[in-house]
Protein backbone atom coordinates (compact mmCIF):
# COMPACT_ATOMS: atom_id res chain seq x y z
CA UNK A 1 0.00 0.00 0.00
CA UNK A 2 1.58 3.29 -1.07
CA UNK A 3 0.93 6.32 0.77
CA UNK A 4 1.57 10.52 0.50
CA UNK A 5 2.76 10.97 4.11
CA UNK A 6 5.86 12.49 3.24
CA UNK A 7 4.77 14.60 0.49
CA UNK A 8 1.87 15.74 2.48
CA UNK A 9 4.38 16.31 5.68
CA UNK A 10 7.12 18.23 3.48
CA UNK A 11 3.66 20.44 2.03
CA UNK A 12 3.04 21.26 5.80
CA UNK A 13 6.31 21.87 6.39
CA UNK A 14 5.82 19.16 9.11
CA UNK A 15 9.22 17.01 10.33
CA UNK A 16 8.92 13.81 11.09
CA UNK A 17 9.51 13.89 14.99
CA UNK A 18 6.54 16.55 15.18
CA UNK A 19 4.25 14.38 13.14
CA UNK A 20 5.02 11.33 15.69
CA UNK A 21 4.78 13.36 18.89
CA UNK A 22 1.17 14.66 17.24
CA UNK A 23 0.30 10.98 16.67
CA UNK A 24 1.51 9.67 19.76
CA UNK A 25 4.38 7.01 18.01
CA UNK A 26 8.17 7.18 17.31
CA UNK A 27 9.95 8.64 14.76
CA UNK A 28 11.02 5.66 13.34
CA UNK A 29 6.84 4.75 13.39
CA UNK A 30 6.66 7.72 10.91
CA UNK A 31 9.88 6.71 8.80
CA UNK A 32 8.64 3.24 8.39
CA UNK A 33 5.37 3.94 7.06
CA UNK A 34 6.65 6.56 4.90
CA UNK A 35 8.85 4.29 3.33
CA UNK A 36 6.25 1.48 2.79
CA UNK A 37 7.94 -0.78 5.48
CA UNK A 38 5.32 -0.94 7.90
CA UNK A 39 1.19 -0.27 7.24
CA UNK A 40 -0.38 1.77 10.37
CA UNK A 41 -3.52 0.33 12.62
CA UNK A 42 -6.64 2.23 11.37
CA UNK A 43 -6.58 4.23 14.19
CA UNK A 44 -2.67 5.73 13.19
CA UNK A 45 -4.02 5.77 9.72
CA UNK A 46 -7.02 8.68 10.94
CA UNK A 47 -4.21 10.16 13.15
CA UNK A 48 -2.36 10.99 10.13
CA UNK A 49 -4.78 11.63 8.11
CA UNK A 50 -6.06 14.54 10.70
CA UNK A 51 -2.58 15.89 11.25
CA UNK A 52 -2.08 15.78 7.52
CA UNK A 53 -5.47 17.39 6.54
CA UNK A 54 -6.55 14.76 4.63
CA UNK A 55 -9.01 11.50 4.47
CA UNK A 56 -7.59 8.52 5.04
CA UNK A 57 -8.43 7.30 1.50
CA UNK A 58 -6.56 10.05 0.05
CA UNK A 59 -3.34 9.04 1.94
CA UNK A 60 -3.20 5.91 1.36
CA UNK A 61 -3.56 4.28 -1.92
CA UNK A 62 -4.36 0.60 -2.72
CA UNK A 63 -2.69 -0.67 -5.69
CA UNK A 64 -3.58 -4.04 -7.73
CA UNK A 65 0.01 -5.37 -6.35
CA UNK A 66 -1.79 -5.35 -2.53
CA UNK A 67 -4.60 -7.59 -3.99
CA UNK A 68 -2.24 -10.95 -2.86
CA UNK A 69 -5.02 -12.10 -0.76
């Protein structure tokens, strides 16, 4: 699952560390998911979408290659 965290974080002018405090995780949270290495719990998923301004549907993106089930 692909996501715009990072180019929605960069548009805020958000760092990573600020974004995690906001969402209650670790940095490293943040830099995983931004780097497709770790998909959040739905909850994380409306955190960021709130701190990001966006809907969760609009982060994240579902791609034919996540259809392995």
């Amino acid at each position: 699952m692909h996501n715009q965290i990072k180019e929605l974080r960069k548009k805020l002018r958000i760092s990573q560390d600020e974004l995690a405090k906001r969402c209650k995780v670790t940095r490293q949270t943040i830099n995983a998911i931004e780097n497709d290495k770790y998909d959040p719990t739905l909850q994380l998923a409306f955190k960021l979408s709130i701190h990001l301004k966006t809907s969760v549907d609009e982060l994240f993106k579902f791609t034919e290659e996540d259809e392995g089930c």
